[in-house]
Structure formats: structure tokens, C-alpha cells
Protein backbone atom coordinates (compact mmCIF):
# COMPACT_ATOMS: atom_id res chain seq x y z
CA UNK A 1 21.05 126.31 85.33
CA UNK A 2 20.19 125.18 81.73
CA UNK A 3 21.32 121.18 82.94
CA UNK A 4 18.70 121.68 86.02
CA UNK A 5 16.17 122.65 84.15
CA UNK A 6 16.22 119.54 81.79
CA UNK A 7 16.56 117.01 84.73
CA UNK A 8 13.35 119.10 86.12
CA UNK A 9 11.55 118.83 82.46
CA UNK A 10 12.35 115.35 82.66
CA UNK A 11 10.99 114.08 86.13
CA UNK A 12 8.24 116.51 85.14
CA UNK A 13 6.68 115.24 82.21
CA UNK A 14 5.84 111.76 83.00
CA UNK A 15 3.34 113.75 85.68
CA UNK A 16 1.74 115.72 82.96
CA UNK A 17 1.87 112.89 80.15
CA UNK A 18 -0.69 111.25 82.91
CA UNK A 19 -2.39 114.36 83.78
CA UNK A 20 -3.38 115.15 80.32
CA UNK A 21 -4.92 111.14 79.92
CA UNK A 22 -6.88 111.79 83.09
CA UNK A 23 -8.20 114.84 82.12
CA UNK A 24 -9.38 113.32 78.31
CA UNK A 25 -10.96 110.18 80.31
CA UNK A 26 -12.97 112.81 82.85
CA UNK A 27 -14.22 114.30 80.19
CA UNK A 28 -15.27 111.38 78.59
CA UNK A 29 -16.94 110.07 81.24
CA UNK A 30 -19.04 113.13 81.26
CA UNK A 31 -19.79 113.13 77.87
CA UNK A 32 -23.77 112.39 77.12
CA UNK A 33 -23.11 110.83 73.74
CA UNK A 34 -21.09 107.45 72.65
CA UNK A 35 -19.64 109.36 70.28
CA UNK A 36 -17.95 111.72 71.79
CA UNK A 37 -17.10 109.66 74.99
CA UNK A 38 -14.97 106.84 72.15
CA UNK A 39 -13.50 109.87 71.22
CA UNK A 40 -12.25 111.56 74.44
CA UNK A 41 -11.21 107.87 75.62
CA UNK A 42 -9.32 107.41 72.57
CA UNK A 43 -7.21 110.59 73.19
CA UNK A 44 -6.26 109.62 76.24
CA UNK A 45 -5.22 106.15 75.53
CA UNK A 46 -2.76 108.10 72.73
CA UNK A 47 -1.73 110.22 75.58
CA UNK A 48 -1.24 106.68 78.60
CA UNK A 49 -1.54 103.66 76.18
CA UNK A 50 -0.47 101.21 78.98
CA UNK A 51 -3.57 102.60 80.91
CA UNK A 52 -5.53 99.01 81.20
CA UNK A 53 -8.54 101.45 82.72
CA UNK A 54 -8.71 103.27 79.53
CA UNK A 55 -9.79 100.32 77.09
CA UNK A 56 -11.86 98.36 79.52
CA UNK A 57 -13.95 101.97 79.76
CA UNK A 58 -13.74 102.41 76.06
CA UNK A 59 -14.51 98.82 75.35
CA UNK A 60 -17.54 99.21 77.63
CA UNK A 61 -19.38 102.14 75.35
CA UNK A 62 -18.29 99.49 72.36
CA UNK A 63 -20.65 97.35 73.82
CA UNK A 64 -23.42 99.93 74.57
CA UNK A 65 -23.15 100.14 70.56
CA UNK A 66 -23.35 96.43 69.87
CA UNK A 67 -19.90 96.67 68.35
CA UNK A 68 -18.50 93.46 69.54
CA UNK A 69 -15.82 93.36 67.70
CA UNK A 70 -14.43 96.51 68.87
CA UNK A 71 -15.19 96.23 72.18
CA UNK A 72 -13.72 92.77 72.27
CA UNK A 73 -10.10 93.83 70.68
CA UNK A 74 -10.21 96.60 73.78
CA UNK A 75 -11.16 94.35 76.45
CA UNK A 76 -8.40 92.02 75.22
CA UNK A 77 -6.10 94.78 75.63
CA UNK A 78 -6.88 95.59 78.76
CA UNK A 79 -6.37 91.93 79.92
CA UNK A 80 -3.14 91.91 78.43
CA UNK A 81 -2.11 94.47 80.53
CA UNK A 82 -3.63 94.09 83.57
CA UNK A 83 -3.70 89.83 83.73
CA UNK A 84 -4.13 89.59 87.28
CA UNK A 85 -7.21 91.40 86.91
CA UNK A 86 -10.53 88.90 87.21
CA UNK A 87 -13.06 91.49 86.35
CA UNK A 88 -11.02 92.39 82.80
CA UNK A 89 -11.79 88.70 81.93
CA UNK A 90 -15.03 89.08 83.38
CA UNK A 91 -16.18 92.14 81.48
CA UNK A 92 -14.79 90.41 78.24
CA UNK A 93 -16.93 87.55 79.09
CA UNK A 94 -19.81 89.51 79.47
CA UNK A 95 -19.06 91.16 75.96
CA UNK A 96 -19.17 87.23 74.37
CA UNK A 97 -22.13 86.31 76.19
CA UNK A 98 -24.36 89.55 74.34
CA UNK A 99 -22.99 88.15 71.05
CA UNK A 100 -23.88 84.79 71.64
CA UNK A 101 -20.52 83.13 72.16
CA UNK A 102 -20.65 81.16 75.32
CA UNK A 103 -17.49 78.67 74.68
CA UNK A 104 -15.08 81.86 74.71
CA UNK A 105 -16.93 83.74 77.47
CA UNK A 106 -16.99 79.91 79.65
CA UNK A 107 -13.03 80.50 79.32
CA UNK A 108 -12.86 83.91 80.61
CA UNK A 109 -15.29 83.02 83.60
CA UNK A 110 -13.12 80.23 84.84
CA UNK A 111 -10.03 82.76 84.92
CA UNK A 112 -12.19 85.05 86.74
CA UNK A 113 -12.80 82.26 89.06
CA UNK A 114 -9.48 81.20 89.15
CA UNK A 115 -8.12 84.83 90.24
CA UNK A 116 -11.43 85.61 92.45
CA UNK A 117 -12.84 82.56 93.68
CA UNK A 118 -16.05 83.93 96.08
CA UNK A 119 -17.37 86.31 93.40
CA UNK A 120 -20.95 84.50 92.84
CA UNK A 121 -21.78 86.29 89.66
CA UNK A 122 -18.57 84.60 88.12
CA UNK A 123 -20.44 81.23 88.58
CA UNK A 124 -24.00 82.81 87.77
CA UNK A 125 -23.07 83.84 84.26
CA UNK A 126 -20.75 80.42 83.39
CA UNK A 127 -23.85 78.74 84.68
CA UNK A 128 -26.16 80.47 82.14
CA UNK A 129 -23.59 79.53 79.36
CA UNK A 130 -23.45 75.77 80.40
CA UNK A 131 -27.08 76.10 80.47
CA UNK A 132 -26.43 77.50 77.00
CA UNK A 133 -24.08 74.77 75.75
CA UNK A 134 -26.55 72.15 77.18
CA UNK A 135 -23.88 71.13 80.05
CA UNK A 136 -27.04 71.06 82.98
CA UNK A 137 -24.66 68.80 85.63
CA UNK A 138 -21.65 71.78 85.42
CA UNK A 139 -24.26 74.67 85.35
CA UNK A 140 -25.62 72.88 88.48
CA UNK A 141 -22.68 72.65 90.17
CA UNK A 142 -22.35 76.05 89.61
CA UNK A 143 -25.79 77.30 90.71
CA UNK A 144 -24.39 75.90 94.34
CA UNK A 145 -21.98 78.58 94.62
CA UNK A 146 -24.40 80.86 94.08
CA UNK A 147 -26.56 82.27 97.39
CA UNK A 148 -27.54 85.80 96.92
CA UNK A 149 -29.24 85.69 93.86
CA UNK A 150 -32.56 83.24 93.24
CA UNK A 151 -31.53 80.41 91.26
CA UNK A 152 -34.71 77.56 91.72
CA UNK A 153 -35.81 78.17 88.16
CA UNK A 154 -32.57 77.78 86.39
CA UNK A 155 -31.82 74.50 88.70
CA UNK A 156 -35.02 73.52 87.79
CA UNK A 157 -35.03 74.02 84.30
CA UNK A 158 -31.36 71.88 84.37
CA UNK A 159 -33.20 69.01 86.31
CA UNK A 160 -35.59 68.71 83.51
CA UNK A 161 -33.24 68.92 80.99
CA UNK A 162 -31.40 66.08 82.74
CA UNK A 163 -34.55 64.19 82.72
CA UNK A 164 -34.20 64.48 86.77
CA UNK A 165 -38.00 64.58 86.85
CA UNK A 166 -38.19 64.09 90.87
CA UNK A 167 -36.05 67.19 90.94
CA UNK A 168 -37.75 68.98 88.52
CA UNK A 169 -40.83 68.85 89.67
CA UNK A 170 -41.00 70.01 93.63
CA UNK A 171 -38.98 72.88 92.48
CA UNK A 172 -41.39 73.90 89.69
CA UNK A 173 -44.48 73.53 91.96
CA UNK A 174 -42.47 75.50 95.18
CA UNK A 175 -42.03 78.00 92.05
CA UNK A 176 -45.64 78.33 91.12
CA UNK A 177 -47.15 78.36 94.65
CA UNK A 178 -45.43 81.92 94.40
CA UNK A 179 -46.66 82.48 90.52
CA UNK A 180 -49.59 81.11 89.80
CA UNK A 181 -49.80 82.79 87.00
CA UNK A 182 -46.78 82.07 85.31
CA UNK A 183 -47.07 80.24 81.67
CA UNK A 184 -43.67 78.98 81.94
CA UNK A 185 -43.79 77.49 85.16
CA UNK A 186 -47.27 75.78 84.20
CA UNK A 187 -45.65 74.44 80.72
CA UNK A 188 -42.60 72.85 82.35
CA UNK A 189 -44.88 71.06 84.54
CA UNK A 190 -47.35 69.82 82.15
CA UNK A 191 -44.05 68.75 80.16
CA UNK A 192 -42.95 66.40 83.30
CA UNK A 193 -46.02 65.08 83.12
CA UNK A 194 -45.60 64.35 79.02
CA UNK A 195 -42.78 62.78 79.42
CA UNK A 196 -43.79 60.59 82.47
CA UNK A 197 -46.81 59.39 80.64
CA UNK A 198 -49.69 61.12 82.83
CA UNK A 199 -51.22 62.51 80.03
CA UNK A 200 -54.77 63.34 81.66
CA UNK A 201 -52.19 65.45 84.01
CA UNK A 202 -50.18 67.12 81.11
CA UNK A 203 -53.62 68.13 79.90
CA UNK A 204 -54.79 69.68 82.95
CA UNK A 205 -51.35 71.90 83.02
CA UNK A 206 -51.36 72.68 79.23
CA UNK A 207 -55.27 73.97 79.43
CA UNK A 208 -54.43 76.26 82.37
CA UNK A 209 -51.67 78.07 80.16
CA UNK A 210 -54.13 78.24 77.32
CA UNK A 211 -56.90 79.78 79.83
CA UNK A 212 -54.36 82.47 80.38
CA UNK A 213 -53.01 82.76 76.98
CA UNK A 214 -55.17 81.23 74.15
CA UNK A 215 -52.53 82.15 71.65
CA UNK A 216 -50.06 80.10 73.38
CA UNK A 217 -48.94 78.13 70.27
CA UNK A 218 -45.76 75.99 72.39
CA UNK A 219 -49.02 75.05 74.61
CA UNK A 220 -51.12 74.26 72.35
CA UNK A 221 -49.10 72.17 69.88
CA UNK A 222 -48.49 70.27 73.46
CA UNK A 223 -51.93 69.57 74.40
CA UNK A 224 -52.60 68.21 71.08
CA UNK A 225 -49.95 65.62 71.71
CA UNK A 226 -51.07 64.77 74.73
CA UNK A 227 -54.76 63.91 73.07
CA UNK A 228 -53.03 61.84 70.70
CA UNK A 229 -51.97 60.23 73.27
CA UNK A 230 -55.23 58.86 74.72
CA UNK A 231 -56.49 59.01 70.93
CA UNK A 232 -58.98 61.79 71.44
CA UNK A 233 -58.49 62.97 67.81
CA UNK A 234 -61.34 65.41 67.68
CA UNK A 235 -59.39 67.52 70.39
CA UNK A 236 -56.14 66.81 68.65
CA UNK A 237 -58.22 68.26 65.25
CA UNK A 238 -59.61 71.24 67.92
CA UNK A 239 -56.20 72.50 68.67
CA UNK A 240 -54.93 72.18 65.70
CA UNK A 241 -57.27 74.55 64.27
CA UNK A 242 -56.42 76.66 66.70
CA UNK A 243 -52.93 76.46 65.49
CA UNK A 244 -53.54 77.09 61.98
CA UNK A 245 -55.89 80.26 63.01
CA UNK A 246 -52.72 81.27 64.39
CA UNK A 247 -50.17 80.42 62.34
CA UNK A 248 -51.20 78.68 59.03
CA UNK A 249 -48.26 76.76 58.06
CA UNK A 250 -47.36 73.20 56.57
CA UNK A 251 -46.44 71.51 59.62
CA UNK A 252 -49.97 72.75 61.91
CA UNK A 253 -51.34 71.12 58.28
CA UNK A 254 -49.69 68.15 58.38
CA UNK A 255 -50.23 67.30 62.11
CA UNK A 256 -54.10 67.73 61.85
CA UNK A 257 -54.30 65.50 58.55
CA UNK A 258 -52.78 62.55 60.10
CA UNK A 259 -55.53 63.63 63.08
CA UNK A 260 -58.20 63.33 60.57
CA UNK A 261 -56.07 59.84 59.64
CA UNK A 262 -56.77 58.67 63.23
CA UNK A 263 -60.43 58.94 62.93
CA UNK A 264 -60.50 57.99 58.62
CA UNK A 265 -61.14 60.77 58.01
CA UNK A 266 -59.24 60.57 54.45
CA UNK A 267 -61.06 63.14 52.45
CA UNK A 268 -60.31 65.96 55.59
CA UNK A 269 -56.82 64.58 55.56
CA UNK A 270 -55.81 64.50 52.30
CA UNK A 271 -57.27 68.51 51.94
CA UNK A 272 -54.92 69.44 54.93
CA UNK A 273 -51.82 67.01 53.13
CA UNK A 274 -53.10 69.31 49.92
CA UNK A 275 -52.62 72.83 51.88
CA UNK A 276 -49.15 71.40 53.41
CA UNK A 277 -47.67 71.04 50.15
CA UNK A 278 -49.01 74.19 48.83
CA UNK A 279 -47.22 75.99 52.01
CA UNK A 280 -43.93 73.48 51.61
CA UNK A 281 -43.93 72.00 48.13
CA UNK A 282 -39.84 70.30 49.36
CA UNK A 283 -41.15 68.63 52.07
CA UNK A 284 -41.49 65.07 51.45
CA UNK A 285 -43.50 63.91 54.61
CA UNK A 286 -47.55 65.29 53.26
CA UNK A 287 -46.62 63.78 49.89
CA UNK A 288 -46.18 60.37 51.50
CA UNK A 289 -49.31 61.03 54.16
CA UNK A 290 -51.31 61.81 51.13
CA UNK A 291 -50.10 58.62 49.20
CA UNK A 292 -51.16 56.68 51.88
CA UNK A 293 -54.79 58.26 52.11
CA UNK A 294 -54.75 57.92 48.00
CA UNK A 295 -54.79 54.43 49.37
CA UNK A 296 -57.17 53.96 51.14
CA UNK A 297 -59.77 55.84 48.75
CA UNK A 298 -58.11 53.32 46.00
CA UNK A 299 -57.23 56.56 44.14
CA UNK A 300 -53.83 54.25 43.02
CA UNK A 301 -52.23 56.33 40.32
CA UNK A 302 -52.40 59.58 42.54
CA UNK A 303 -50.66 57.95 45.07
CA UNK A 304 -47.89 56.25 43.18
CA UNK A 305 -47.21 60.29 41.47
CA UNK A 306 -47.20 61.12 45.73
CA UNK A 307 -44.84 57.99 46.58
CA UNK A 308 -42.21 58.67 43.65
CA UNK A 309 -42.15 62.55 44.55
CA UNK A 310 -41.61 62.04 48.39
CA UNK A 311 -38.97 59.26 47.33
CA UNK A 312 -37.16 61.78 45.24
CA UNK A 313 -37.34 64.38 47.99
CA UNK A 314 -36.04 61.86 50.83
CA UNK A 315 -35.12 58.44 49.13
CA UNK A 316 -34.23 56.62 52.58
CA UNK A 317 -37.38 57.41 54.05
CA UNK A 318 -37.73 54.26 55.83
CA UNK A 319 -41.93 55.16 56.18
CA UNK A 320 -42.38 56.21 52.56
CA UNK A 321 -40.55 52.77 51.09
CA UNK A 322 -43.03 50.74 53.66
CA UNK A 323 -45.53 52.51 51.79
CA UNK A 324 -44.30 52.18 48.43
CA UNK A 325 -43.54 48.18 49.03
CA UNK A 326 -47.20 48.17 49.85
CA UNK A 327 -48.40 49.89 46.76
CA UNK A 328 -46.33 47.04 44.74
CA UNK A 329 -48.43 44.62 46.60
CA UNK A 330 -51.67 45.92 46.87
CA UNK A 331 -51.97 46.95 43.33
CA UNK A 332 -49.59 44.96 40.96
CA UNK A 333 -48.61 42.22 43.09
CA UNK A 334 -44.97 42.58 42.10
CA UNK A 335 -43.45 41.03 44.99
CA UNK A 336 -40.14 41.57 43.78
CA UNK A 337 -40.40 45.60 44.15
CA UNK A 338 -42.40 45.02 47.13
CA UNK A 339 -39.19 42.89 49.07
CA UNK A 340 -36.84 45.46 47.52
CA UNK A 341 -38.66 48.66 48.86
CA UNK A 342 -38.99 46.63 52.15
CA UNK A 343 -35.16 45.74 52.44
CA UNK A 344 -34.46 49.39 51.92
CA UNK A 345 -36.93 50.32 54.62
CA UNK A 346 -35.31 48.15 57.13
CA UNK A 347 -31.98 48.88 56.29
CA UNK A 348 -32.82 52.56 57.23
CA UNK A 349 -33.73 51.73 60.48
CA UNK A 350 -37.54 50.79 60.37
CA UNK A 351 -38.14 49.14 63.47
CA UNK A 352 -41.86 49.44 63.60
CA UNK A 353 -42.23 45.55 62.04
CA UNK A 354 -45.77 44.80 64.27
CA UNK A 355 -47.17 47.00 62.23
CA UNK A 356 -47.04 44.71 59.03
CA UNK A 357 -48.84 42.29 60.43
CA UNK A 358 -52.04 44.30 61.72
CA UNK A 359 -54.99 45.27 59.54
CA UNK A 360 -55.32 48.81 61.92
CA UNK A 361 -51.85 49.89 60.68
CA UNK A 362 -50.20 49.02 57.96
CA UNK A 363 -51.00 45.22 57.53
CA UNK A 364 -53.83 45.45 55.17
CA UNK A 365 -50.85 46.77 52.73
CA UNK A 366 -49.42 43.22 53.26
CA UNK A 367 -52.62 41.57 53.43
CA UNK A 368 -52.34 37.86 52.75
CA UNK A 369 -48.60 37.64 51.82
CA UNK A 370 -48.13 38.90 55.82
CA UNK A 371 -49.54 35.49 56.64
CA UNK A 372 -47.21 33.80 54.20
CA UNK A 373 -43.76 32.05 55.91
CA UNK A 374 -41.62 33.50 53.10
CA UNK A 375 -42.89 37.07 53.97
CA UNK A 376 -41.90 36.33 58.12
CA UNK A 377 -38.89 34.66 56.84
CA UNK A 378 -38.07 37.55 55.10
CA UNK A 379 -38.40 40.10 57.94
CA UNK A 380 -37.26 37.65 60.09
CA UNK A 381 -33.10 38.50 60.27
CA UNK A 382 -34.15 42.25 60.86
CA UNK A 383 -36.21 41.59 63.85
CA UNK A 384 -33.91 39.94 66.34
């Protein structure tokens, strides 16, 4: 009797070894806190630890909690159990996504894919970490896959990346025919424009987000490039102001001094230049703009002090030793530092050589050696 009663025990308790796990996880899933749901999930993975359900639910209230790391170790468990299993790599993925790990979750997805091939939201969410990792053809080739779910503003967004401009654009204006209010929509399109030179165009975009947000700083910072453009500095000046109402820092400084450049305005510029190095004293560009207004005002010493401090801050500055080579010229004609701080400039990458030669830019630095044939012979091997 005793011998039947142990094979009975036996073939017995693997049934309640799994009854008791089932009972811990339906309690846990009726638990109202995190809490105490981790900890009825955890006793029943110590009662059925090759349960793959088990950490993929625990791992999910991990995740709830922003505890990646725990919820990641789980989810990894459960894969290892269950590897057929493409929504264990999918949930995982999910989990690296949240934390901002797209190569790892890109991984998982094409598993999923490779187990499950016609499950769309595999291919939405690698999509969205191509998109992520800046790889716009595979994210589109993904988006193709996809049918149920609306798509035209990711595609388009991946077309402009791309610089697929004729693709871009219908999309964006089928897209704002249904939201015609929409900021985003209206930016990306004035950005096409930008980029494809119809500036008047980019304008007209870039004014209708401002009409519906005036503290649209991505907009305006746009606009005012687009004035540059067609050299309307006073509206390049305008929305700057704007800017620096809005946010007062060096570089909304910096861009509306070399605005009040544009129209010689020196005095203006060189007060901006001032309040940019206040806000940034490490940044060597408004020590070089302000050298070069020092300049023109003949203020000489103050702008040697700004030349040798923006040189110190970024010695290959191809820009700031143009500037400097004219200083040598203009005030001490020492043409030996002036061909030494030219060389340097050209040897990082100055390209801009036109401008030596013309009084408008920075010719009048140059002015009379420009015209000389040593000086063209000089620049000469650096502008083939």
C-alpha cells in the first residue's frame, strides 16, 4: 500500500508544483500595485521556473517601472526558453526601444520577422528605429509592409531626409489638405522649399507656423535664414529679436550681429558679439565677429586682443586666420605673418578665395597686395 502511495505522490506533485505557480501568477495579475504583482510573479517563477509566461509578465510590470534593466534580464529569459516565440523578441524589443536602444531592439525585430513574417507592427517599430538610426531607404522598405496603420508622414519625413524632395513634397501637402493646422507639416514644407532655393516660398510656409505659434523658435530661426537669403537683414534682425525675447542666448546673439554686419551696422553688431561672449565666454566664433567689426571702426588693438583669444580657443579656424592675415596687412604690413596666417587658413580647408579679392567681403583686408602677382601666385596652388 505504502509503495502505491509514493508512485501516486509522485505522478501527483508535478500537477500541484504547477497548480501552486498558477495560482501565485492569478493573483498577481489581480494585484492593483507593481509591487505586489513583481512579488506574486516572482513566487511563482520559484514555484515553475521554466514557465517562459512568467518572466515575459514579470518583465512587462519592469517596464511599467522604467526598470530596463530588469525587465530586460526577464525578457531574455523568457526568449531563452521559449525561442520559437516572435512576440518574446518582440516584447524585448519594445523594452530597448523605451530606453533608447534601437541597434539591439532592430535585432530582435528581424527575429520576430523571421519567425512571423505578416505581423505589420514587426516592420512598424524596426521602421521607427531605422528612422532612428538615420537608415530612411530600409525604414522605407519597411513602411511597405505596413497597410493597416497610416504611415504618409513617416514616409514622408524619410523622403526628406533622403533629400527625395519630389517625394517629399506631394505627400506633405496630401498631409496638410487634411491638417491645415499642423506646425509640423507646414515646417517640413517650408524646409523643401529652403533647401530647393525658393526662398520667397520657404517664407510664406515659415510665417504661417509663426501665425499659429509666435513662439515657434525652430520656425523662426528658419525664416530668418531664409531673409538672409534674399539679404533682407532688417527681417533677419526682426526675428532674431524675437528669438532672443524668447530665449536670450549666445548663438540668437551671434546670428543677429553678423545681421547688423550685413547692413554695417558695426556698433549694433559688436553690442550683440559683446552679449554673446558674456552668455559663452569659450566660444571662439563672436570673438572673431567682433575682431572683424574692431576693424572696420579701426579700433586695431581691440581686435588683435579678439583675434589672439578666438585663435587660442580654435587655432585652425580657417575664418579667424583670414582675419588675422588681414590684420598683419592692414595695420603693420608684415607680409610675412600675413602669408603665414593665410597658408594656415587654406590648409584648413578655406575655400572661400573670391572673397580676397572683393572690397564687399574681405578684399579691402588685402587691399592693394590682392592686386599684386605674388599675392595670386601665392593663392594660386590652393585654388585649382
Amino acid at each position: 500500500m505504502k509503495k502505491y502511495l509514493f508512485l501516486f505522490l509522485i505522478f501527483l506533485s508535478p500537477a500541484l508544483f504547477a497548480q501552486s505557480a498558477n495560482y501565485y501568477y492569478e493573483q498577481g495579475k489581480k494585484a492593483t500595485t507593481s509591487q505586489e504583482k513583481i512579488k506574486l510573479f516572482t513566487k511563482a517563477i520559484e514555484k515553475a521556473p521554466r514557465w517562459a509566461l512568467l518572466y515575459h509578465t514579470r518583465a512587462d510590470v519592469y517596464k511599467e517601472q522604467n526598470r530596463y534593466k530588469k525587465a530586460l534580464g526577464d525578457y531574455s529569459t523568457a526568449i531563452k526558453l521559449k525561442p520559437k516565440d516572435p512576440f518574446k523578441y518582440y516584447a524585448r524589443a519594445l523594452a530597448y526601444i523605451e530606453q533608447g536602444s534601437c541597434s539591439p531592439a532592430m535585432e530582435d525585430l528581424t527575429k520576430a520577422i523571421s519567425l512571423k513574417k505578416n505581423y505589420e507592427d514587426f516592420y512598424l517599430k524596426r521602421a521607427y528605429c531605422y528612422m532612428q538610426k538615420g537608415k530612411y531607404k530600409l525604414a522605407l522598405n519597411d513602411f511597405e509592409k505596413v497597410k493597416k496603420t497610416d504611415t504618409k508622414f513617416l514616409q514622408a519625413q524619410a523622403y526628406f531626409e533622403l533629400r527625395d524632395y519630389p517625394k517629399a513634397h506631394p505627400l506633405f501637402e496630401e498631409l496638410l489638405a487634411k491638417n491645415p493646422q499642423n506646425q509640423q507639416i507646414l515646417f517640413y514644407l517650408g524646409k523643401i522649399s529652403y533647401n530647393t532655393e525658393f526662398y520667397d516660398e520657404a517664407i510664406a510656409y515659415f510665417s504661417q507656423v509663426l501665425n499659429r505659434n509666435p513662439q515657434n523658435t525652430q520656425a523662426l530661426r528658419a525664416r530668418a535664414n531664409a531673409f538672409k537669403e534674399i539679404d533682407l537683414h532688417d527681417e533677419v534682425i526682426k526675428d532674431y529679436t524675437s528669438l532672443i525675447e524668447i530665449n536670450p542666448d549666445a548663438t540668437a546673439y551671434n546670428r543677429r550681429g553678423i545681421a547688423y554686419e550685413n547692413i554695417k551696422d558695426w556698433q549694433n553688431a559688436i553690442k550683440d558679439y559683446d552679449k554673446a561672449i558674456e552668455l559663452n565666454p569659450k566660444w571662439a566664433i563672436p570673438y572673431n565677429n567682433r575682431a572683424y567689426c574692431q576693424m572696420k571702426l579701426k579700433n586695431y588693438k581691440e581686435a588683435k586682443k579678439d583675434l589672439d583669444i578666438s585663435l587660442k580657443l580654435s587655432p585652425k579656424a580657417p575664418t579667424t586666420l583670414i582675419n588675422n592675415a588681414g590684420y598683419y596687412w592692414t595695420v603693420k604690413k608684415d607680409k610675412k605673418n600675413m602669408y603665414a596666417n593665410l597658408q594656415a587658413a587654406m590648409k584648413n580647408n578655406f575655400k572661400d578665395f573670391d572673397s580676397l579679392y572683393d572690397d564687399n567681403q574681405k578684399g579691402w583686408l588685402f587691399k592693394n597686395i590682392n592686386e599684386s602677382l605674388e599675392f595670386r601666385s601665392f593663392s594660386a596652388p590652393y585654388t585649382k
